[in-house]
Structure formats: C-alpha cells, structure tokens
C-alpha atoms as a PDB file:
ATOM      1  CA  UNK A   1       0.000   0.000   0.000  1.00  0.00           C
ATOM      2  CA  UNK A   2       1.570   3.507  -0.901  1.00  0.00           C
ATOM      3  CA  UNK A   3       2.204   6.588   1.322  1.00  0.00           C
ATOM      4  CA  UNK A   4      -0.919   8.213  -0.487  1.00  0.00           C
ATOM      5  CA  UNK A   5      -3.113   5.259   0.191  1.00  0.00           C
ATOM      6  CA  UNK A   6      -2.671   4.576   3.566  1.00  0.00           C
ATOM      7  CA  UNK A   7      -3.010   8.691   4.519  1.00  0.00           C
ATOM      8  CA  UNK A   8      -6.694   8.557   2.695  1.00  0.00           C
ATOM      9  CA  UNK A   9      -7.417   5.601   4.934  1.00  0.00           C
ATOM     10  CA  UNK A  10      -6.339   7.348   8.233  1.00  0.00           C
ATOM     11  CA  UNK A  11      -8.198  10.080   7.269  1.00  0.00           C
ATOM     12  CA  UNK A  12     -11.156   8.132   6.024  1.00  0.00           C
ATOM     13  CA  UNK A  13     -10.999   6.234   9.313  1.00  0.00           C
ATOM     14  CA  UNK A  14     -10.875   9.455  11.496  1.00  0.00           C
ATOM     15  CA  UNK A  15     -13.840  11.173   9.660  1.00  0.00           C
ATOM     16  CA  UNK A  16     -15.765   7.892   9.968  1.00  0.00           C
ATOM     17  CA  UNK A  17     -14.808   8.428  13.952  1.00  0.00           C
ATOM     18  CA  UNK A  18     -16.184  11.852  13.969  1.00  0.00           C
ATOM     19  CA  UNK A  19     -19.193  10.930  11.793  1.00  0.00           C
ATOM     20  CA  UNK A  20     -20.329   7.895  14.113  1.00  0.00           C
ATOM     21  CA  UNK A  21     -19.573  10.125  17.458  1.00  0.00           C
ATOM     22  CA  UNK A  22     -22.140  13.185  15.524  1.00  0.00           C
ATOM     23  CA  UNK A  23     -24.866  10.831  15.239  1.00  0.00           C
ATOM     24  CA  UNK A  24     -24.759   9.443  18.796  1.00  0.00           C
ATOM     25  CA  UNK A  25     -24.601  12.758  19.870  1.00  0.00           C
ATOM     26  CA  UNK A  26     -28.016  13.758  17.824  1.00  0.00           C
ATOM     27  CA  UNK A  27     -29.407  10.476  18.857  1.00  0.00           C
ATOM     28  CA  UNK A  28     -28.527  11.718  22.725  1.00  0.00           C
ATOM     29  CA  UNK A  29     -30.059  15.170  22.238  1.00  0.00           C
ATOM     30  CA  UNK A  30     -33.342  13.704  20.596  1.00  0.00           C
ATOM     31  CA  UNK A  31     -33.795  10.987  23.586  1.00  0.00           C
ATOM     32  CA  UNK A  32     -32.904  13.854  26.258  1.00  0.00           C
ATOM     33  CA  UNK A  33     -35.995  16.223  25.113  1.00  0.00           C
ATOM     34  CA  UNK A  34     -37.929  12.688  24.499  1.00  0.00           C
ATOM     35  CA  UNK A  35     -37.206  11.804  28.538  1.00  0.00           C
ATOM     36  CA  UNK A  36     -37.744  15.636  29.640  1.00  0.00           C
ATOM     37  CA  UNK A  37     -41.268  15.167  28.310  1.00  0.00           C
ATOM     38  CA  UNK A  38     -41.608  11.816  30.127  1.00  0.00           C
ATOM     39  CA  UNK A  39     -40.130  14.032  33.408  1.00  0.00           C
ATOM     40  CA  UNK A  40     -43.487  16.434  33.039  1.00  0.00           C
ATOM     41  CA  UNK A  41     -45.474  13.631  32.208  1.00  0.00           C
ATOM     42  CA  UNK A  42     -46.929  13.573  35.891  1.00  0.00           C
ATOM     43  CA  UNK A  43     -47.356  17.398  36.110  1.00  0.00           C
ATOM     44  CA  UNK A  44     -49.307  17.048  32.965  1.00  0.00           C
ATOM     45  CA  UNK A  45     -52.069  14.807  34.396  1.00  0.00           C
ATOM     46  CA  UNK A  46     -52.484  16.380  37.615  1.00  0.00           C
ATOM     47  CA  UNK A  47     -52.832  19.610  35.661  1.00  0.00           C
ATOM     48  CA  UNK A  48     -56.056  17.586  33.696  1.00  0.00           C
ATOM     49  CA  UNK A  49     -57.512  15.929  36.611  1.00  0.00           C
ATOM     50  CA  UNK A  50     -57.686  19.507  38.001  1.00  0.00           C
ATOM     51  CA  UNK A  51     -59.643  21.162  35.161  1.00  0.00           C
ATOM     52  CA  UNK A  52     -61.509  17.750  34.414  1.00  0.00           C
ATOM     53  CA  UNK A  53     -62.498  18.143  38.311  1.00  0.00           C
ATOM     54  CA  UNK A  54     -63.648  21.580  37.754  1.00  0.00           C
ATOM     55  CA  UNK A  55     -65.614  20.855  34.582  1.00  0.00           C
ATOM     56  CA  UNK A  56     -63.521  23.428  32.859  1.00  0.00           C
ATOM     57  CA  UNK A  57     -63.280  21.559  29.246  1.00  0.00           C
ATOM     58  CA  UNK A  58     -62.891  24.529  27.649  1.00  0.00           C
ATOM     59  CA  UNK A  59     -59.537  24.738  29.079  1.00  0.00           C
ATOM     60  CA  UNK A  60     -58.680  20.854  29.400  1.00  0.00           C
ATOM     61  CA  UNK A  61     -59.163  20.996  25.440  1.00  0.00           C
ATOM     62  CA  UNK A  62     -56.683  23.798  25.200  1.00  0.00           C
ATOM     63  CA  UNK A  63     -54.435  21.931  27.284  1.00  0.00           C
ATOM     64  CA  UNK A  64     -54.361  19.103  25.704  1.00  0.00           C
ATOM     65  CA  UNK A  65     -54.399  20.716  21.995  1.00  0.00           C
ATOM     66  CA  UNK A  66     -50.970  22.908  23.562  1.00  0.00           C
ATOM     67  CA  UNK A  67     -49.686  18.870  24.859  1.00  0.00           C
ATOM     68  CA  UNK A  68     -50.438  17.457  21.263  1.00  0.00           C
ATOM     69  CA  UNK A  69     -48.248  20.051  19.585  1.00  0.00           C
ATOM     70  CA  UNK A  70     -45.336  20.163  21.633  1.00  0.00           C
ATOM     71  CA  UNK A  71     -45.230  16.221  21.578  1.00  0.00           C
ATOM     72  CA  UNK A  72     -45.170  16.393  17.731  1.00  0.00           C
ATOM     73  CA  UNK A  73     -41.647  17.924  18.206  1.00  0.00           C
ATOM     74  CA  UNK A  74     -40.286  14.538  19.408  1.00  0.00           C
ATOM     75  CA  UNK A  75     -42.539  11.941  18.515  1.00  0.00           C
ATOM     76  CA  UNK A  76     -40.080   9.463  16.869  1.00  0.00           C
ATOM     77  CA  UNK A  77     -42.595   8.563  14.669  1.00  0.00           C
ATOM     78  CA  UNK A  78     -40.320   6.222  12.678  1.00  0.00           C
ATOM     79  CA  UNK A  79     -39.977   2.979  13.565  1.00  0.00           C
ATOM     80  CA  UNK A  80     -38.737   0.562  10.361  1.00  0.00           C
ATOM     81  CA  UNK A  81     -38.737  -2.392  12.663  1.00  0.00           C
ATOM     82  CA  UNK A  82     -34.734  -1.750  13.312  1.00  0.00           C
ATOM     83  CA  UNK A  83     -33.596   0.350  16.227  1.00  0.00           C
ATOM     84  CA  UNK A  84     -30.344   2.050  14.791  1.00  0.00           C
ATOM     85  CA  UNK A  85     -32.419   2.584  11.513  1.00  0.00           C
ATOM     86  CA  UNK A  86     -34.763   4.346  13.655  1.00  0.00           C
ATOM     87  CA  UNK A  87     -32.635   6.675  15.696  1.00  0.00           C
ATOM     88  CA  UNK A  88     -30.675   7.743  12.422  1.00  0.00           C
ATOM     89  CA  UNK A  89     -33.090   8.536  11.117  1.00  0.00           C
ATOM     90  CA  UNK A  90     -35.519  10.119  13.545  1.00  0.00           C
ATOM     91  CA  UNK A  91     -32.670  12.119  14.665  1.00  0.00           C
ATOM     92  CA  UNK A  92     -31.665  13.562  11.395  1.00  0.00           C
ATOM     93  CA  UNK A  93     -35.536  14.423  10.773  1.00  0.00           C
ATOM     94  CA  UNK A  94     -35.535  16.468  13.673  1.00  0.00           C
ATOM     95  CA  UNK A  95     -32.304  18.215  12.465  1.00  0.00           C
ATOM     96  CA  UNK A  96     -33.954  18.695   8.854  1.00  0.00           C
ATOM     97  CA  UNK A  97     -37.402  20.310  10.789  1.00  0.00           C
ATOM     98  CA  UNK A  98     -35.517  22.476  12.514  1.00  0.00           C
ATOM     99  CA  UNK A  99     -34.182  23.626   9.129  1.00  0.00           C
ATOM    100  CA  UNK A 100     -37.135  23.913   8.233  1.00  0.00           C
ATOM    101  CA  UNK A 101     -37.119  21.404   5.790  1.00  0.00           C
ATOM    102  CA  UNK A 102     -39.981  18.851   4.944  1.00  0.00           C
ATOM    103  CA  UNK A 103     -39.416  15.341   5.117  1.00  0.00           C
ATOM    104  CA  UNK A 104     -41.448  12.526   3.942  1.00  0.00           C
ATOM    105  CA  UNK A 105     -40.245   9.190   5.133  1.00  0.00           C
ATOM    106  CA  UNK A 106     -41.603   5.705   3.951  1.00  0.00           C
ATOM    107  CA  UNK A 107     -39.396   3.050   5.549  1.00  0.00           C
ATOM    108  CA  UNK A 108     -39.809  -0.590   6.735  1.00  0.00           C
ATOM    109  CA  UNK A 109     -36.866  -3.539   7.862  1.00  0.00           C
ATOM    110  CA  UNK A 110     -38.907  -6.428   8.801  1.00  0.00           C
ATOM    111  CA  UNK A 111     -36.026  -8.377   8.787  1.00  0.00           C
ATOM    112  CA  UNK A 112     -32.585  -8.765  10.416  1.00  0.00           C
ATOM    113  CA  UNK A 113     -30.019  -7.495   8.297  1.00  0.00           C
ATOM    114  CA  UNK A 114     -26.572  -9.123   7.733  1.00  0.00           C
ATOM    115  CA  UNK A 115     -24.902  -6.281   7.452  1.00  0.00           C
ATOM    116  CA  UNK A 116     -23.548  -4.212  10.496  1.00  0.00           C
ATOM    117  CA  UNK A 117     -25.142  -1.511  12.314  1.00  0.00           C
ATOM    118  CA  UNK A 118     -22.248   0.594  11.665  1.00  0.00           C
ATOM    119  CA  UNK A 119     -22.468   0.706   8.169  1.00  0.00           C
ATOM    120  CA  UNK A 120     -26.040   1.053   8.412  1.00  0.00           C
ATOM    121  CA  UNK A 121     -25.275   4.148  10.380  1.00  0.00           C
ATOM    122  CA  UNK A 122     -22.775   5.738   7.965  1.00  0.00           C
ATOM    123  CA  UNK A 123     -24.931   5.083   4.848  1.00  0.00           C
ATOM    124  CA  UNK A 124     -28.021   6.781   5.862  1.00  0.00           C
ATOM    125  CA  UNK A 125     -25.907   9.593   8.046  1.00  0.00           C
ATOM    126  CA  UNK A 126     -23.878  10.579   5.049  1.00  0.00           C
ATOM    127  CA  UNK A 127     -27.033  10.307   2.638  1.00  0.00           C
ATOM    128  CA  UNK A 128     -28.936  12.639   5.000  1.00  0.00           C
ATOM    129  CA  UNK A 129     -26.219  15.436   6.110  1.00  0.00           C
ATOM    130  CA  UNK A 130     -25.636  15.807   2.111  1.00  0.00           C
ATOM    131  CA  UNK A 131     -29.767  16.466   1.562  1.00  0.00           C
ATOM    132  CA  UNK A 132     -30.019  18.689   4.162  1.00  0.00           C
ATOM    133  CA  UNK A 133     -26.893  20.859   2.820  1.00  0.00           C
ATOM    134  CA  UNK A 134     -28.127  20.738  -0.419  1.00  0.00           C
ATOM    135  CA  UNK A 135     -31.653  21.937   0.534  1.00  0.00           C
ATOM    136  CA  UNK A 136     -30.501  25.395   2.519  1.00  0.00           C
ATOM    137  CA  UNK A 137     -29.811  27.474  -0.543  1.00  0.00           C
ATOM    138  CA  UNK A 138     -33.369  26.739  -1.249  1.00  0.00           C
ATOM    139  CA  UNK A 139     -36.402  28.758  -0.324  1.00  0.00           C
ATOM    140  CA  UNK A 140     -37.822  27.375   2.228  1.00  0.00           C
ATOM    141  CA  UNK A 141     -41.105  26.501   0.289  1.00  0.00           C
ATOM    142  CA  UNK A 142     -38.937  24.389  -2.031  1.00  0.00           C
ATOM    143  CA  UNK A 143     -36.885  22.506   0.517  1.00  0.00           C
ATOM    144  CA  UNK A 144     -37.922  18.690   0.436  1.00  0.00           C
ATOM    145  CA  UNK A 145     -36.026  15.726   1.340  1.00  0.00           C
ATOM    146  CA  UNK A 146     -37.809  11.677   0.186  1.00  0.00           C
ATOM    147  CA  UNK A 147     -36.925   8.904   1.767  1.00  0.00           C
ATOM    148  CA  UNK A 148     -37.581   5.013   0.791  1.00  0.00           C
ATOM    149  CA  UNK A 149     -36.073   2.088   2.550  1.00  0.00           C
ATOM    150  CA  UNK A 150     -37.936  -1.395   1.842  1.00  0.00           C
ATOM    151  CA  UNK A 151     -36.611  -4.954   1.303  1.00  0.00           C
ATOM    152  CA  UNK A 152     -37.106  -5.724  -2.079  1.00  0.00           C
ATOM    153  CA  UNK A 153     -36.792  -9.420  -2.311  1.00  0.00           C
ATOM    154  CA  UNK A 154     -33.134 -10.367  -0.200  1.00  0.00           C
ATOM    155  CA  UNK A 155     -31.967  -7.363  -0.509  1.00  0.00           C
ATOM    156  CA  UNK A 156     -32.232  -3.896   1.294  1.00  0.00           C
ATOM    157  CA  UNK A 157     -33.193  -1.129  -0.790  1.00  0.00           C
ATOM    158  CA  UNK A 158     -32.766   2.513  -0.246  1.00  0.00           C
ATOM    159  CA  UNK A 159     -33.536   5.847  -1.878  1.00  0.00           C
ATOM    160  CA  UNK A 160     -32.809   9.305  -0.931  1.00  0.00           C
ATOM    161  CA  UNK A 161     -34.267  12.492  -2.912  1.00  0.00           C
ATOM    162  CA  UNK A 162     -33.705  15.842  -2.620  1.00  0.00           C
ATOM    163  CA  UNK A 163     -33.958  19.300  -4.433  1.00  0.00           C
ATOM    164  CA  UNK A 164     -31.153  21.440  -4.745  1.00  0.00           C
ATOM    165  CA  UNK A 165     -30.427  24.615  -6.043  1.00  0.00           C
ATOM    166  CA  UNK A 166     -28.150  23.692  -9.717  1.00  0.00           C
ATOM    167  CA  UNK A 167     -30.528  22.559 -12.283  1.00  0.00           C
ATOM    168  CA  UNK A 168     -28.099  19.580 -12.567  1.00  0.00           C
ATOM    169  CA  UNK A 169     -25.210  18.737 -11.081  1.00  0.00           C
ATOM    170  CA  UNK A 170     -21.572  17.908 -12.897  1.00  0.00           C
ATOM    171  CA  UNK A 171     -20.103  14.523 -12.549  1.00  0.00           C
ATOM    172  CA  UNK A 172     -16.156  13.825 -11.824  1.00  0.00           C
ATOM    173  CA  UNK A 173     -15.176  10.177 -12.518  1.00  0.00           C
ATOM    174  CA  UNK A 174     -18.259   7.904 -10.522  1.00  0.00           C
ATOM    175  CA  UNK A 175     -18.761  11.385  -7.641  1.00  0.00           C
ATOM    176  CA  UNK A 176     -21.115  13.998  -8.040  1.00  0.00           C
ATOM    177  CA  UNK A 177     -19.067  17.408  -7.544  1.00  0.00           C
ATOM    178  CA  UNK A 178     -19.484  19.308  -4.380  1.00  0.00           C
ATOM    179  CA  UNK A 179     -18.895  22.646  -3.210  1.00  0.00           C
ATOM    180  CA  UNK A 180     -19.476  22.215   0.790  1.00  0.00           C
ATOM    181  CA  UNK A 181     -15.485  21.825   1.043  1.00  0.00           C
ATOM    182  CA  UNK A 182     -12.301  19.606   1.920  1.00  0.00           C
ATOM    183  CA  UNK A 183     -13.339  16.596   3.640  1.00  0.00           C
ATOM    184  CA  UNK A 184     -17.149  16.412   2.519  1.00  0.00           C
ATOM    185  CA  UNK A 185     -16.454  14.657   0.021  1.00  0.00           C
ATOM    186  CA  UNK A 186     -15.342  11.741   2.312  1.00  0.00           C
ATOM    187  CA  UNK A 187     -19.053  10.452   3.130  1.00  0.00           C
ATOM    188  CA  UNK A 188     -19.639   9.851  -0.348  1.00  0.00           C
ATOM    189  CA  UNK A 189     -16.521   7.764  -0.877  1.00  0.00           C
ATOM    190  CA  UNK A 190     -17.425   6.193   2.216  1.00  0.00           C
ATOM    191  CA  UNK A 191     -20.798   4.826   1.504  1.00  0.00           C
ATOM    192  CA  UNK A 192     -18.658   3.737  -1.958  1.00  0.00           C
ATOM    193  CA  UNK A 193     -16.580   1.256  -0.468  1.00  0.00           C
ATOM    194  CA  UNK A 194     -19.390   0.120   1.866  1.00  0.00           C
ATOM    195  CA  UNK A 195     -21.538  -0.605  -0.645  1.00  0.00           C
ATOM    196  CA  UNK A 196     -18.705  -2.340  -2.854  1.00  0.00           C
ATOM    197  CA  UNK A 197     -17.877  -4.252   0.013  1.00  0.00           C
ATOM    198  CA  UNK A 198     -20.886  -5.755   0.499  1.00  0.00           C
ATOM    199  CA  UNK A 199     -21.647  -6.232  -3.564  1.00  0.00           C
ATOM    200  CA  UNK A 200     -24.673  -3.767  -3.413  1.00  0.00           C
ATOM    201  CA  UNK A 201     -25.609  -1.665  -6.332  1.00  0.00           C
ATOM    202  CA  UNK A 202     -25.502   2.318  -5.730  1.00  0.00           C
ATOM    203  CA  UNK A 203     -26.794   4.899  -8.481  1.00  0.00           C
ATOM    204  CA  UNK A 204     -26.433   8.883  -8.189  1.00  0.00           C
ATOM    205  CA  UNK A 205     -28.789  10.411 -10.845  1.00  0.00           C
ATOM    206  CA  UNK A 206     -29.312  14.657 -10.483  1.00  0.00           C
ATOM    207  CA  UNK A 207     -32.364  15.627 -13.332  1.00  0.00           C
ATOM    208  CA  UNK A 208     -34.716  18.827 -13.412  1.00  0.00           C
ATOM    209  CA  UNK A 209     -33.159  20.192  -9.836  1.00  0.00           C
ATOM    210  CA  UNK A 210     -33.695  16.739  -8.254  1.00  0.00           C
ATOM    211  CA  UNK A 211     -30.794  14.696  -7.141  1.00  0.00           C
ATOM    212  CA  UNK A 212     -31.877  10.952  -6.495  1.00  0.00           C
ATOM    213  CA  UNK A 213     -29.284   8.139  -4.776  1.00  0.00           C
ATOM    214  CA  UNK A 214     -30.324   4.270  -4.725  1.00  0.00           C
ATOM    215  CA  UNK A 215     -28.793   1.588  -2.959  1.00  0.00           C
ATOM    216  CA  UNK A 216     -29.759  -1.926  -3.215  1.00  0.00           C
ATOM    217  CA  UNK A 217     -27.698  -4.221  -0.727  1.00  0.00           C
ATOM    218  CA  UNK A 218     -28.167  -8.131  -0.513  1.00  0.00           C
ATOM    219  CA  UNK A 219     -28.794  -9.542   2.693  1.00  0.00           C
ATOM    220  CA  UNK A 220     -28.513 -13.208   2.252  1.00  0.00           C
END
C-alpha cells in the first residue's frame, strides 16, 4: 500500500470516527428532550384531573391541543422495525425540521439485516447530512427531502431524494461534484466502499433540480 493510500485511509478512518460520534450525539439530544417530556409527564395529568375536576373543558381541550403540539416535536414517529435505523433517522428528521425542511419518510426492515449496524449508520448519516446541505440554498417553500427504505426481495433497498439549487449537477469520474469543502467529500466515498464491500448496487442520478441516490444491498 503507498504513502498516499494509507493517509486517505487514516483520514477516512478518522472522519468515519467523527461521523459515528455526531450521530450518537443527535441520537442523545433527541432521547434527552424525548425523557424531559416523560419528566413532566406527571405534572401534565395532575394539571387535567384539576380542570376535568372543575368541569372546565374549555380549558382541558386547550391543554391538551398545547400537549399534542409540543409532543409532535419529538414523537419518533419512525420505527422501520430496526432500532439504529430508527434513531438515524428520527434524529436527522428532527435536524432537517428544525431547518425547516420537509421530510417525507416511507421506511420498513422487517427483517434482520446481515450487514452491520455501523455501516447502516454511515450510509443513511452521510445520505442525509448531504440532503439537508443541499436543501438550505433553497427557499424554504422548495426545501424537500424523500426517503424510501424497503426490502425488495433479499436485498435492502434505499432511496434518498432531494432538491437542490443547480438545475443539474456535474459529474467527476463515478462522484457527483461538491462545493461544501475539503473533507465532505469523504461520506460519499465512504458509503462507496461500503456498498462495494458488500456487492450492493448504488446509483447517483441529479435531473430537473432533483438529485436521487439508490442503494440496493443483498442480505442473504
């Protein structure tokens, strides 16, 4: 292995590092707002029985309208049937909303997958991050990030969709081109070698504004 070589892979290997430690730490931040809730939970019924007591239901409705909205900020309403699946990707939902970016999620893993929960982790964290930076020089209206993850026969199959602002992106070698900077461009060869690794198929396509990536890895 050359100098070269082995100085990509140390710094492939740190950035993966950094990448895995970022999601944990969103993961930690959605399940600390998710147990605060649970904290007030108590407080919140007493706070019912009282107006229910009083026959005020004027005000219990209001109450529990004012509940229903603030528990739509983190209901992890995901659940694929696979728990790292599910905190990826509930986590980096909640970082998309509060970008104010919409997000429309169809996923399901009802079974266990061969691969590891690592990789897992990478593919979908580096597919997100890179639709949520490309949907910011959007308006706000136009900001939309699709989601697909199904098993299609033995193998898992995933799609991510988003808009970004070029009309179409320019290809360099098998890489879309980026602009967000030195070391972005490490996710992307990332999820490459993952996906060759485990002989999956992977397809970048960017049409009409819309850049599309799907992943199709066999889980026999």
């Amino acid at each position: 292995m050359s100098f070269l070589s082995r100085k990509i892979d140390k710094q492939l290997a740190a950035y993966q590092r950094e990448l895995i430690e970022t999601h944990y730490q969103e993961v930690e931040n959605m399940y600390r707002q998710i147990r605060g809730w649970r904290h007030d939970y108590r407080n919140h019924i007493q706070t019912m029985k009282v107006l229910a007591a009083n026959k005020d239901l004027k005000a219990l409705q209001t109450y529990l309208d004012d509940l229903d909205t603030d528990l739509n900020t983190v209901d992890t309403v995901i659940k694929t049937g696979n728990h790292m699946a599910d905190a990826i990707l509930n986590s980096k939902i909640s970082l998309a909303r509060s970008k104010n970016i919409t997000v429309h999620v169809d996923a399901r893993i009802p079974v266990k997958l061969h691969m590891s929960e690592l990789d897992l982790c990478v593919i979908i964290g580096n597919l997100f991050d890179n639709a949520i930076e490309a949907s910011l020089p959007l308006p706000q209206s136009k900001r939309l990030i699709r989601v697909y993850m199904d098993m299609k026969g033995s193998q898992l199959y995933l799609s991510f969709t988003n808009f970004t602002a070029a009309k179409k992106l320019q290809k360099k070698g098998r890489l879309f081109m980026t602009t967000k900077g030195a070391g972005h461009g490490f996710g992307l060869v990332r999820i490459d070698q993952i996906i060759e690794r485990l002989d999956g198929y992977l397809s970048r396509n960017s049409e009409d504004g819309a850049f599309t990536t799907e992943i199709l890895i066999p889980q026999l």
